[in-house]
N, C-alpha and C. Protein backbone atom coordinates (compact mmCIF):
# COMPACT_ATOMS: atom_id res chain seq x y z
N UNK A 1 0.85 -1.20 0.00
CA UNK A 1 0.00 0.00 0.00
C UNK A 1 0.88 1.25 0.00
N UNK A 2 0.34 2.04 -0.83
CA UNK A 2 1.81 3.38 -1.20
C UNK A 2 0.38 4.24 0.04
N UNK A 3 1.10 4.25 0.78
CA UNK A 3 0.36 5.40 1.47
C UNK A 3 1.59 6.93 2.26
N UNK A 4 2.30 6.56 2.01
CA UNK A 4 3.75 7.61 2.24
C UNK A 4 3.68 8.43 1.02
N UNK A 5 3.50 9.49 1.21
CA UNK A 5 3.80 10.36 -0.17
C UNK A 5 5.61 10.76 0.36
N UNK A 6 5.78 11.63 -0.76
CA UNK A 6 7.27 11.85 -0.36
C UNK A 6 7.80 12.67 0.17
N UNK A 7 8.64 12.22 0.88
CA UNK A 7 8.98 13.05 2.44
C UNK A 7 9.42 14.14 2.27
N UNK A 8 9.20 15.37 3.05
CA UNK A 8 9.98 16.65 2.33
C UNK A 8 10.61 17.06 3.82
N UNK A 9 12.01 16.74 3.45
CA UNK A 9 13.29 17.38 4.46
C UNK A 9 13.64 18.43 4.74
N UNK A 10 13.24 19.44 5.38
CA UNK A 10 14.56 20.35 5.46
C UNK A 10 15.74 20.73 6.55
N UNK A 11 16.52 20.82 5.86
CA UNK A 11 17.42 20.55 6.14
C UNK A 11 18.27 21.98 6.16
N UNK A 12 19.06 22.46 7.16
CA UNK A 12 19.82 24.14 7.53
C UNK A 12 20.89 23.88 7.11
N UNK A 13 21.65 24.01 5.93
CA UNK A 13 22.82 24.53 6.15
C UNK A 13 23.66 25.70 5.89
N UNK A 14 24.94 25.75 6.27
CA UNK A 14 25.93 27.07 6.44
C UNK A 14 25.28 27.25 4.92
N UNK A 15 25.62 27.23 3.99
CA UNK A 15 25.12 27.74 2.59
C UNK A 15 23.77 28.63 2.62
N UNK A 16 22.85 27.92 3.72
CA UNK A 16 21.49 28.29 3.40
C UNK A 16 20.54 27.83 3.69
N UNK A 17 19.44 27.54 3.73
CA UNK A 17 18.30 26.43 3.71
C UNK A 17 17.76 26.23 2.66
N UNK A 18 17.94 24.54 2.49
CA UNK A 18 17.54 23.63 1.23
C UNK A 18 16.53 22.53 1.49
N UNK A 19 15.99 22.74 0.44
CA UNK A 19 15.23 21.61 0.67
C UNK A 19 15.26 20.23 -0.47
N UNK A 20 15.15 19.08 0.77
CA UNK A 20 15.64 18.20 -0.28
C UNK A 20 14.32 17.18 0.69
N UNK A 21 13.92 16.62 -1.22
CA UNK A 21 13.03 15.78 -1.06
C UNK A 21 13.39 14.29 -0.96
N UNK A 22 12.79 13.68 -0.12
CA UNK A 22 13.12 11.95 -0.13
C UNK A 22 12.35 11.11 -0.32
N UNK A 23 12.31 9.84 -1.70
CA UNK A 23 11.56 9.06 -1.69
C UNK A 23 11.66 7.98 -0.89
N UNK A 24 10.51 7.45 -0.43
CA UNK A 24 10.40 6.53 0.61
C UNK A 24 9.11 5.34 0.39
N UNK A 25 9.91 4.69 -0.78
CA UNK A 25 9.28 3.61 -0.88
C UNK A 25 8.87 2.20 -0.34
N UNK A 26 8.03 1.71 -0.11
CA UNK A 26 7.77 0.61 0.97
C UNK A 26 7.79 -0.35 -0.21
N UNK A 27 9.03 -1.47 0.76
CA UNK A 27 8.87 -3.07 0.01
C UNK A 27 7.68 -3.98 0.34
């Protein structure tokens, strides 16, 4: 069952704040 949509990280760094998306697929 795909019930996780995809995770949205953010994440601080010295550069800046980014955002980085993660797929998170279930076996």
């Amino acid at each position: 069952a795909e019930m996780i949509p995809d995770i949205q990280i953010e994440a601080t760094f010295p550069d800046g704040t980014k955002l980085v998306t993660v797929h998170h697929p279930i076996p």
